[in-house]
Every structure is written in structure tokens, then in C-alpha cells.
Protein backbone atom coordinates (compact mmCIF):
# COMPACT_ATOMS: atom_id res chain seq x y z
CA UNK A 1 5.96 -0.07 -12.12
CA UNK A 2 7.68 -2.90 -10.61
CA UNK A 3 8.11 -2.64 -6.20
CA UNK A 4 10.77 -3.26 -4.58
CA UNK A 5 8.51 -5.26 -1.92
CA UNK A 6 5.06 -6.72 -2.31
CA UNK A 7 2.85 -7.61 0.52
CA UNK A 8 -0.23 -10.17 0.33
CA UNK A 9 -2.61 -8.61 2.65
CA UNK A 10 -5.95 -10.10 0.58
CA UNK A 11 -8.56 -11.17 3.63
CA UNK A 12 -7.51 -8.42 6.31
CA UNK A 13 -10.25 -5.29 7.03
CA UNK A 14 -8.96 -2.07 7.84
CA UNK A 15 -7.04 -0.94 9.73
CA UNK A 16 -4.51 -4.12 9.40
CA UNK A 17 -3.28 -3.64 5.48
CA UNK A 18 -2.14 -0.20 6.33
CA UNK A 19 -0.53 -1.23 9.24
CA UNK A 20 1.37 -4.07 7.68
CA UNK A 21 2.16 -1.83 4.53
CA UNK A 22 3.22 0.94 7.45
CA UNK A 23 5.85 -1.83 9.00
CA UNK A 24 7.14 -2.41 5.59
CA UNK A 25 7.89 0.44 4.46
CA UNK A 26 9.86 1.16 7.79
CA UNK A 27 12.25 -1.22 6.49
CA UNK A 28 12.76 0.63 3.22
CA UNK A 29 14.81 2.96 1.96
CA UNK A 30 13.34 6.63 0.97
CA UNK A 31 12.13 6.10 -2.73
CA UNK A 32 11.73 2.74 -2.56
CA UNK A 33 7.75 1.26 -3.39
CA UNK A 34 5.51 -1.29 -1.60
CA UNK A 35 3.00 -2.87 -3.54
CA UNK A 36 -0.23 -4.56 -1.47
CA UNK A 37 -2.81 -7.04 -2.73
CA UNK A 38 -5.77 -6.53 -0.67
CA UNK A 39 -9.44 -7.51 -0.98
CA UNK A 40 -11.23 -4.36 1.62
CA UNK A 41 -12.93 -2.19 -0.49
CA UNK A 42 -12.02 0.87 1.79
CA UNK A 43 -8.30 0.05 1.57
CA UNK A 44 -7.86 2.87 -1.67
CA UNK A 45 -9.61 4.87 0.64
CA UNK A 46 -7.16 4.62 3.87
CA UNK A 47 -3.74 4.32 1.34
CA UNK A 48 -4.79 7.53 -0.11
CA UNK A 49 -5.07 9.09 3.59
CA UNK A 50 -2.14 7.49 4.49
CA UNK A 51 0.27 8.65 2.33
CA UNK A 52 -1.00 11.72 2.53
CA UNK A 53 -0.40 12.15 6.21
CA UNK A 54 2.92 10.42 5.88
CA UNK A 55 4.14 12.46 3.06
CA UNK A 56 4.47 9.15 0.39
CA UNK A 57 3.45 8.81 -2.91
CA UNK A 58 0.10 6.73 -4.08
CA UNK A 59 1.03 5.53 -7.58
CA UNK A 60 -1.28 3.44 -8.44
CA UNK A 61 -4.48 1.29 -7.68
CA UNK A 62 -5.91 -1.27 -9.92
CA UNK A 63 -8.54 -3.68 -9.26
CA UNK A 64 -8.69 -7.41 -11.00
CA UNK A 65 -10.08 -10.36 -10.55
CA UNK A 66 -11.67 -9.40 -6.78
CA UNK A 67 -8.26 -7.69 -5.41
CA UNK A 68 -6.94 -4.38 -5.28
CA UNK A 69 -3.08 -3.74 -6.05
CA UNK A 70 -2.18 -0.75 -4.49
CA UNK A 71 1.73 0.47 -4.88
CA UNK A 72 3.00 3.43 -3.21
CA UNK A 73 6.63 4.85 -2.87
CA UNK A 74 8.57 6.29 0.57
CA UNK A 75 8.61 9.79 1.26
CA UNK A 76 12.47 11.05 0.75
């Protein structure tokens, strides 16, 4: 799935890469997806919780070579 912004967030702990992702998305229209490269371990963790509370979609997570991509779409 390709994003229509990606954000380089490897190094920051929680709560930061959800924040930054949160700001992003802000400037995005409904629909659209973020995709974050982090390195926290919890940040799956605090997407998933995220976009449940906000009413977005987690797409995907995959982990590779010590970082997680995370992409996630914009509630409508």
C-alpha cells in the first residue's frame, strides 16, 4: 500500500511518534494514509489505540531490519 505521506520518526519513545503521526494526519484529507518508521517497540501498541479512539484505520505493521513501518488511513 503506498501513503500518501511518510514520516521518519525512528529514535523517538512514546508518546512523540503518535503525536507527530497525529499532526500529520491533521493536514490530510479523510482517506488519505500516513506511513511511520519508528524504532519503540510499544509504538504498534499506541497506533492500534490510537486509531481506535480516533476512528482511523491501522493497515498495516511490519517490522525489518530494527524498525517498525506502521501505515494507517484517516477516518472519513
Amino acid at each position: 500500500m503506498m501513503a500518501d505521506i511518510s514520516l521518519d520518526l525512528k529514535g523517538l519513545a512514546c508518546p512523540m511518534p503518535v503525536l507527530r503521526a497525529s499532526k500529520a494526519l491533521k493536514g490530510l484529507e479523510p482517506g488519505d494514509a500516513v506511513a511511520v518508521e519508528v524504532t519503540d517497540p510499544a509504538a504498534p501498541q499506541d497506533f492500534r489505540m490510537f486509531c481506535k479512539n480516533g476512528g482511523h484505520e491501522f493497515i498495516s505493521c511490519d517490522e525489518a531490519q530494527g524498525s517498525i513501518r506502521i501505515i494507517i488511513r484517516k477516518a472519513g
